[in-house]
N, C-alpha and C. Protein backbone atom coordinates (compact mmCIF):
# COMPACT_ATOMS: atom_id res chain seq x y z
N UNK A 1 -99.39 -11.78 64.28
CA UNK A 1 -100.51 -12.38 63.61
C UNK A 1 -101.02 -11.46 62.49
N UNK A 2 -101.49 -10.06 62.81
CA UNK A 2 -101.90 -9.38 61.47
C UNK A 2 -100.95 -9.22 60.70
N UNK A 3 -98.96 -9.37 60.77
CA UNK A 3 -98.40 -9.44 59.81
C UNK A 3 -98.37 -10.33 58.86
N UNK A 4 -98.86 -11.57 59.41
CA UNK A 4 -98.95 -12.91 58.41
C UNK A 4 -100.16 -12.50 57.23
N UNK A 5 -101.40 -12.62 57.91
CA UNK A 5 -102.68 -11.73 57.61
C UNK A 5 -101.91 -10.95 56.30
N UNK A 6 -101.40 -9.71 56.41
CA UNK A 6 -100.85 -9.04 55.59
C UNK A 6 -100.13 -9.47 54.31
N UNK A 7 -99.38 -10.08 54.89
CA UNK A 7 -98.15 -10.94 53.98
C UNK A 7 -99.26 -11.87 53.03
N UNK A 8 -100.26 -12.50 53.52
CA UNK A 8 -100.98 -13.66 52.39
C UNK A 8 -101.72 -12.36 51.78
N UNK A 9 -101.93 -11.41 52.43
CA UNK A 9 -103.22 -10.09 51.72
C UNK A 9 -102.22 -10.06 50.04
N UNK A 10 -101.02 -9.66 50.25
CA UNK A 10 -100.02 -9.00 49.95
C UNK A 10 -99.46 -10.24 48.50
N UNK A 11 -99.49 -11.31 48.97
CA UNK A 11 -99.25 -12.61 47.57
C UNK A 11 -100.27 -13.32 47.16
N UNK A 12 -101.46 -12.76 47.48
CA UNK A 12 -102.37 -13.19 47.17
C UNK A 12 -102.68 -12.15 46.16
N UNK A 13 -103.05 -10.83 46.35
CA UNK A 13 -103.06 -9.79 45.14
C UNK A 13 -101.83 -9.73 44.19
N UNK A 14 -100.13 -10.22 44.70
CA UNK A 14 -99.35 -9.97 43.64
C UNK A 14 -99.96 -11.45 42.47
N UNK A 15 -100.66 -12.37 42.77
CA UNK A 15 -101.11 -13.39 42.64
C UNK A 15 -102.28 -13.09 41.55
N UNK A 16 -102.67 -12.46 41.53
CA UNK A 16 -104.15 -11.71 40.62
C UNK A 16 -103.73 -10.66 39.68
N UNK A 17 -102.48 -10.10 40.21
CA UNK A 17 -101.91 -8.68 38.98
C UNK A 17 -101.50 -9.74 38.19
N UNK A 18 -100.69 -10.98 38.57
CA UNK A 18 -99.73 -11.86 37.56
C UNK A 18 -100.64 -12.34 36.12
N UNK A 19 -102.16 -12.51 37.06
CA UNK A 19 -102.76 -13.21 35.80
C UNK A 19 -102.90 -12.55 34.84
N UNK A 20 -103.12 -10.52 35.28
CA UNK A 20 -103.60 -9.72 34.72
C UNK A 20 -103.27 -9.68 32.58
N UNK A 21 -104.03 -10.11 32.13
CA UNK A 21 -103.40 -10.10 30.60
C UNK A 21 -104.22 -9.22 29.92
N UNK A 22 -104.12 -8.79 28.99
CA UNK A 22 -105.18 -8.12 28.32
C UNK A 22 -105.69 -8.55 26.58
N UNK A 23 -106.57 -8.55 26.43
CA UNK A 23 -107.23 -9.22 25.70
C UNK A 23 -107.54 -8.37 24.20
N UNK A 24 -106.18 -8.15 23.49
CA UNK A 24 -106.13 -7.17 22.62
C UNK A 24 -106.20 -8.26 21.19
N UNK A 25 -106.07 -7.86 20.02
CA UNK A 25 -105.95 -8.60 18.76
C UNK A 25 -104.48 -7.87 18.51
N UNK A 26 -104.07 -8.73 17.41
CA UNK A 26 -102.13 -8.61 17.32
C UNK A 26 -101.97 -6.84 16.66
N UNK A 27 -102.77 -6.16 16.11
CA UNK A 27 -102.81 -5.16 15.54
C UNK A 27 -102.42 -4.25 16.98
N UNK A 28 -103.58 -4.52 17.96
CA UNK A 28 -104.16 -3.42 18.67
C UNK A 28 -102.71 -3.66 19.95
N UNK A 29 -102.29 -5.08 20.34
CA UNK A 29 -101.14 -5.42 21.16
C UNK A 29 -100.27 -4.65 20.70
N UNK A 30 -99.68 -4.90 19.22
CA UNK A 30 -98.52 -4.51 18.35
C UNK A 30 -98.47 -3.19 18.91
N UNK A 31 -99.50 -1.90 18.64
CA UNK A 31 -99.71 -0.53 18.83
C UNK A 31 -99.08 -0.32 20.28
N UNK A 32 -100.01 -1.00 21.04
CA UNK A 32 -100.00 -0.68 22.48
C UNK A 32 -98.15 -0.45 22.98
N UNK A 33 -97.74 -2.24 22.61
CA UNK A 33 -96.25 -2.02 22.69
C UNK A 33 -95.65 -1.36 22.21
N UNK A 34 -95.52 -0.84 20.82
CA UNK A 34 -94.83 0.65 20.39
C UNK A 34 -95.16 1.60 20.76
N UNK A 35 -96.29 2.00 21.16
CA UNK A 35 -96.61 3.25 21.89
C UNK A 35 -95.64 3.73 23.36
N UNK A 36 -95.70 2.70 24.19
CA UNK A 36 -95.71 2.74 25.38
C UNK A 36 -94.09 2.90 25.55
N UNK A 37 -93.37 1.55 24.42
CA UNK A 37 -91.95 1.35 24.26
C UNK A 37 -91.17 2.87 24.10
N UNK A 38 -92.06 3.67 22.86
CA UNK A 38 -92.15 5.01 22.24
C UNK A 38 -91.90 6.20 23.47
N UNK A 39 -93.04 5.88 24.93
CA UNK A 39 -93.16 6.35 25.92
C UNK A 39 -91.81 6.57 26.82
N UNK A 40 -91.29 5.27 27.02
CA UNK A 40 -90.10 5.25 27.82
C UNK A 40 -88.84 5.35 26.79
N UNK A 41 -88.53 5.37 25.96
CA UNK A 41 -87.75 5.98 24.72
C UNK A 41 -87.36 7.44 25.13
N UNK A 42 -88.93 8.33 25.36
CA UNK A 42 -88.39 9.86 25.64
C UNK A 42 -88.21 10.18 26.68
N UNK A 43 -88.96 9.32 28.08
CA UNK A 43 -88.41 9.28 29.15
C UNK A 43 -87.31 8.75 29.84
N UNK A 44 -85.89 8.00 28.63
CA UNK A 44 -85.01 7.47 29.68
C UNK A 44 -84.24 7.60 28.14
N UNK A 45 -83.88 8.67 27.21
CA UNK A 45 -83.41 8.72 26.51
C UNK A 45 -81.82 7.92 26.30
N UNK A 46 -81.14 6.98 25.26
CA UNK A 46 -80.05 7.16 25.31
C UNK A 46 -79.81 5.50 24.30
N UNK A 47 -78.24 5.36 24.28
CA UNK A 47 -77.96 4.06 23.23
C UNK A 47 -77.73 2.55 24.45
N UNK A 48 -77.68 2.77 25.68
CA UNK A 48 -76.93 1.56 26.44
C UNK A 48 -77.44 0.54 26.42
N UNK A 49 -79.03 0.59 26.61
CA UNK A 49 -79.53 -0.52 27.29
C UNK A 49 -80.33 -0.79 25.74
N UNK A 50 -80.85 -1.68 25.38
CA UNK A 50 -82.16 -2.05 24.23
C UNK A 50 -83.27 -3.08 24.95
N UNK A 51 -83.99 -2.78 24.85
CA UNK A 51 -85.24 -3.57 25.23
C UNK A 51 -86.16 -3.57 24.44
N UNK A 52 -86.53 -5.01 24.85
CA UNK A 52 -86.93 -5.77 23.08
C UNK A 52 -88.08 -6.80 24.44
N UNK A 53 -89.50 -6.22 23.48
CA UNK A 53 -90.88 -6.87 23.25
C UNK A 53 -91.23 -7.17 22.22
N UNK A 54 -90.48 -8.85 21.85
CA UNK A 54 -90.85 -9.56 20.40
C UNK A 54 -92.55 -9.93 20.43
N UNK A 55 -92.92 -10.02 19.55
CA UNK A 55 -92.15 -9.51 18.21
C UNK A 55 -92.60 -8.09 17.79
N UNK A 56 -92.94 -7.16 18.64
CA UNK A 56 -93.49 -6.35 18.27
C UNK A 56 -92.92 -4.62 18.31
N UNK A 57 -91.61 -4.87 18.78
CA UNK A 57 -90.66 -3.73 18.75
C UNK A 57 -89.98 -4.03 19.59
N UNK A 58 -88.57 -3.21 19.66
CA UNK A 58 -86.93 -2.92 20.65
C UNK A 58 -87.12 -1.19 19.97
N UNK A 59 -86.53 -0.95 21.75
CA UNK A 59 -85.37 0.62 21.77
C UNK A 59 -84.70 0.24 22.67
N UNK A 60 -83.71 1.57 22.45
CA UNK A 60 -82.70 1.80 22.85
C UNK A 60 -82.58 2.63 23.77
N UNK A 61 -82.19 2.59 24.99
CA UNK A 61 -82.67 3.91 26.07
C UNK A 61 -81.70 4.11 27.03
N UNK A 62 -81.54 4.55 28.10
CA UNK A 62 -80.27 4.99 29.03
C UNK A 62 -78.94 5.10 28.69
N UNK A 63 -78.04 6.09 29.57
CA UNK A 63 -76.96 6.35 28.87
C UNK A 63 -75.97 4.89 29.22
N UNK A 64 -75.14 4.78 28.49
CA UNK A 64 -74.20 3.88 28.30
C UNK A 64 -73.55 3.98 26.85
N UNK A 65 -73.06 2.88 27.25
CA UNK A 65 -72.00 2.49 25.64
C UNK A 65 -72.75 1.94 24.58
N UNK A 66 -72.91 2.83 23.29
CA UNK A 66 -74.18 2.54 22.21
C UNK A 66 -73.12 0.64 21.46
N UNK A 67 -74.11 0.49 21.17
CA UNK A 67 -73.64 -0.60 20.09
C UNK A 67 -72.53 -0.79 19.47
N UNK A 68 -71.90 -1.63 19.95
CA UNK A 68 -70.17 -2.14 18.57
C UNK A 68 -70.72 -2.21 17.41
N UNK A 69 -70.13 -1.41 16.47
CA UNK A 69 -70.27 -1.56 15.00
C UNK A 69 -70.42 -3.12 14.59
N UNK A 70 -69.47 -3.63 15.04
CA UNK A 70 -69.44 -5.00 14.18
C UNK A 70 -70.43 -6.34 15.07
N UNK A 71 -71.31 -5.81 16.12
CA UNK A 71 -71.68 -6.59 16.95
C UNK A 71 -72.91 -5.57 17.08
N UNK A 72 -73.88 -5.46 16.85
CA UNK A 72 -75.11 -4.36 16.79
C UNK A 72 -76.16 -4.62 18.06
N UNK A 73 -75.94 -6.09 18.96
CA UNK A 73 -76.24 -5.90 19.75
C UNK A 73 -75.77 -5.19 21.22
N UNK A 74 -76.07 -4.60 21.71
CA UNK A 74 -75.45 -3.59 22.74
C UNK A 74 -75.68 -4.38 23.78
N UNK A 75 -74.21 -3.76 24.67
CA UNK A 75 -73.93 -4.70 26.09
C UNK A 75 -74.90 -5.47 27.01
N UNK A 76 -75.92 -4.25 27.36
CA UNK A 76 -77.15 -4.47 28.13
C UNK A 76 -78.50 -5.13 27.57
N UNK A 77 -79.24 -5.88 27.21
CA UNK A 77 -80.51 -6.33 26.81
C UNK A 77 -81.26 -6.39 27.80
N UNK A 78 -82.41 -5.93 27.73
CA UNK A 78 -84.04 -6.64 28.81
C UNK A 78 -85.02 -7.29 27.53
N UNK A 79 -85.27 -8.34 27.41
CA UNK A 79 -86.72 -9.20 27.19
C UNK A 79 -87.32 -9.05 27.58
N UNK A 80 -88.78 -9.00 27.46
CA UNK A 80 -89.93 -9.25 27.87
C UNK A 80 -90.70 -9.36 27.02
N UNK A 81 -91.53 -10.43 27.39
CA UNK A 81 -92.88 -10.58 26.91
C UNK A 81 -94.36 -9.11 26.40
N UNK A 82 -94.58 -9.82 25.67
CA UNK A 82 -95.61 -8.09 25.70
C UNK A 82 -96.80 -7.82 26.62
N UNK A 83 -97.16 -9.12 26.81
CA UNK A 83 -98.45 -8.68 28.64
C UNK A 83 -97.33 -8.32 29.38
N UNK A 84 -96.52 -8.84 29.88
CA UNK A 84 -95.42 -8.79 30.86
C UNK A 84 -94.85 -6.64 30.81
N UNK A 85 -94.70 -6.73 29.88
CA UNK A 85 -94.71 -5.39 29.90
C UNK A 85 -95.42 -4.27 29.62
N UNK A 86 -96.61 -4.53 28.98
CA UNK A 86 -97.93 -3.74 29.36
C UNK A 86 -98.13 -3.67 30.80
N UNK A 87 -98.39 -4.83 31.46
CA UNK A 87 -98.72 -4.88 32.87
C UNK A 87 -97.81 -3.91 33.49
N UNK A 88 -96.55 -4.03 33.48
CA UNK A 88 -96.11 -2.96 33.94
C UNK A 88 -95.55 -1.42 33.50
N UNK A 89 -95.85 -1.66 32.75
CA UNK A 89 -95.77 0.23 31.50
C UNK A 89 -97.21 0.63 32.32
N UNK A 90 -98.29 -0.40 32.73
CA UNK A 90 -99.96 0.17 32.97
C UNK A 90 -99.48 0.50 34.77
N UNK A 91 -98.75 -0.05 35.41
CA UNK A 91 -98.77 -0.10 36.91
C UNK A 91 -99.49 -1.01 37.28
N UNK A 92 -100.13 -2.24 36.88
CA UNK A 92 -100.65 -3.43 37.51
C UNK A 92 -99.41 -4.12 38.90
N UNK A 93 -98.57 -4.26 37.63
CA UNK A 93 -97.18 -5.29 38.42
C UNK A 93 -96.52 -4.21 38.29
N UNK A 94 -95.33 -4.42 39.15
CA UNK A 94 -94.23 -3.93 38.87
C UNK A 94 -92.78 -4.03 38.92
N UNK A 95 -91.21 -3.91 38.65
CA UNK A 95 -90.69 -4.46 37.97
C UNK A 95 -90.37 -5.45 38.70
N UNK A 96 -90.09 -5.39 40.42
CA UNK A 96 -89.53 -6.76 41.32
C UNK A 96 -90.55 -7.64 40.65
N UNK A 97 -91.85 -7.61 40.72
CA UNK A 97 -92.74 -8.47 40.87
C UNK A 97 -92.47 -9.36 39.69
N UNK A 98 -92.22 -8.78 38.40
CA UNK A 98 -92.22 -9.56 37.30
C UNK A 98 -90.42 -10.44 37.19
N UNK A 99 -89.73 -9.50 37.68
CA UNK A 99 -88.23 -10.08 38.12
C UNK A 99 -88.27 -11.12 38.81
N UNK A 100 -88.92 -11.39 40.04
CA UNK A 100 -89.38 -12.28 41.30
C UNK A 100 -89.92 -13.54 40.46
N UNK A 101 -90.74 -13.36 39.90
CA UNK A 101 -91.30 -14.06 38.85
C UNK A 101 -90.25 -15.14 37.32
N UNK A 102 -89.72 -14.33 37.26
CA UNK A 102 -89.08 -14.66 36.04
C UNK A 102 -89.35 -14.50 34.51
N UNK A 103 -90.27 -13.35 34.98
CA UNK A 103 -90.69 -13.00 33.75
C UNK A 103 -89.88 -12.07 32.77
N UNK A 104 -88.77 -11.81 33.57
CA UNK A 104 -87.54 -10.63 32.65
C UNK A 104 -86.47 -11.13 33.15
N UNK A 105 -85.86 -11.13 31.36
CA UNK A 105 -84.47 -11.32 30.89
C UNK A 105 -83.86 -10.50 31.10
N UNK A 106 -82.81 -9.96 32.00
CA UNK A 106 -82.08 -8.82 31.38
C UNK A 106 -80.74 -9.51 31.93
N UNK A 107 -79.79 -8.97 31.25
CA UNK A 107 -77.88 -9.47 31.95
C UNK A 107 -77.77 -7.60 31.22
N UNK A 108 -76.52 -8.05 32.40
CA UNK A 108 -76.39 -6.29 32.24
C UNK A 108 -76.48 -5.54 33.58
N UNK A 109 -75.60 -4.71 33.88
CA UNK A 109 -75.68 -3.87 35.06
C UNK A 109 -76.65 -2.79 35.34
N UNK A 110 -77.01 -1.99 34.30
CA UNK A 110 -77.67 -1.32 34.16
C UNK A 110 -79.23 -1.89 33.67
N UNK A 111 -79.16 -3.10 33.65
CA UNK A 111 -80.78 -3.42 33.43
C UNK A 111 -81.82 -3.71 34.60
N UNK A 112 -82.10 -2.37 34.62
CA UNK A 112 -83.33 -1.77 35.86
C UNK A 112 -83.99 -0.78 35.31
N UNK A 113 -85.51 -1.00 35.02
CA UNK A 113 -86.01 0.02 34.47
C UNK A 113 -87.29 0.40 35.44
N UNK A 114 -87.14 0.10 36.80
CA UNK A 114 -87.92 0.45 38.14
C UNK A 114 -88.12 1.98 38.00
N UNK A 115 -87.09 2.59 37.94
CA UNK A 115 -87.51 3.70 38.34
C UNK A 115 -88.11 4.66 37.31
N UNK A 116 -88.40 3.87 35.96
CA UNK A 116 -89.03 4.72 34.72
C UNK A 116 -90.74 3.66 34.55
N UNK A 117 -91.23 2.79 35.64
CA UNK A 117 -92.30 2.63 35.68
C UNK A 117 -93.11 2.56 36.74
N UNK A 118 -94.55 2.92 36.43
CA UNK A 118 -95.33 2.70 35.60
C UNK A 118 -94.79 4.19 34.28
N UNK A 119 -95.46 3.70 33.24
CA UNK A 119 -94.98 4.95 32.38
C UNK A 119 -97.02 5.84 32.01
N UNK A 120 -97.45 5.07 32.64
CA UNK A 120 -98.84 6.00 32.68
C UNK A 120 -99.77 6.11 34.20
């Protein structure tokens, strides 16, 4: 019985981080996402993976195979939205939660960036 208890405690708050958005103007969003993008850039240095928060910046980060010349997108991609990844660059959500969700694109073996968040 208190595991059930738990379990609704438990999707009921992942339920309240989801709404979590923040209420920036496109200047102050724009910043936030390059900053933060900027953040995990020096913490997961490298060419494999690119992750891209349109419209407001992509890097390039973990080791792998950098970009085909004639094909500039590289093997691995992650999408996301830019609340979607504030929320979790901040530690609100985190990455199952927004995965669980469907809030991230990624194809690619190496697209897991769990263990480089929260990045503050």
């Amino acid at each position: 019985m208190a595991s059930s208890s738990l379990a609704q405690l438990q999707r009921a708050s992942a339920e309240l981080r989801m709404r979590v958005s923040p209420t920036l103007g496109r200047r102050a969003m724009a910043m936030a996402v390059r900053y933060s993008l900027y953040l995990l850039e020096k913490r997961a240095p490298g060419p494999g993976v690119e992750v891209r928060v349109a419209p407001y910046a992509a890097v390039k980060v973990l080791d792998g195979p950098a970009s085909d010349p004639h094909n500039l997108t590289p093997p691995d991609v992650i999408e996301l939205e830019p609340v979607v990844w504030l929320r979790m660059a901040c530690g609100v959500t985190t990455w199952q939660e927004e995965k669980d969700e469907g809030h991230i694109a990624a194809v690619g073996p190496r697209d897991d960036l769990r263990r480089f968040l929260p990045l503050v």
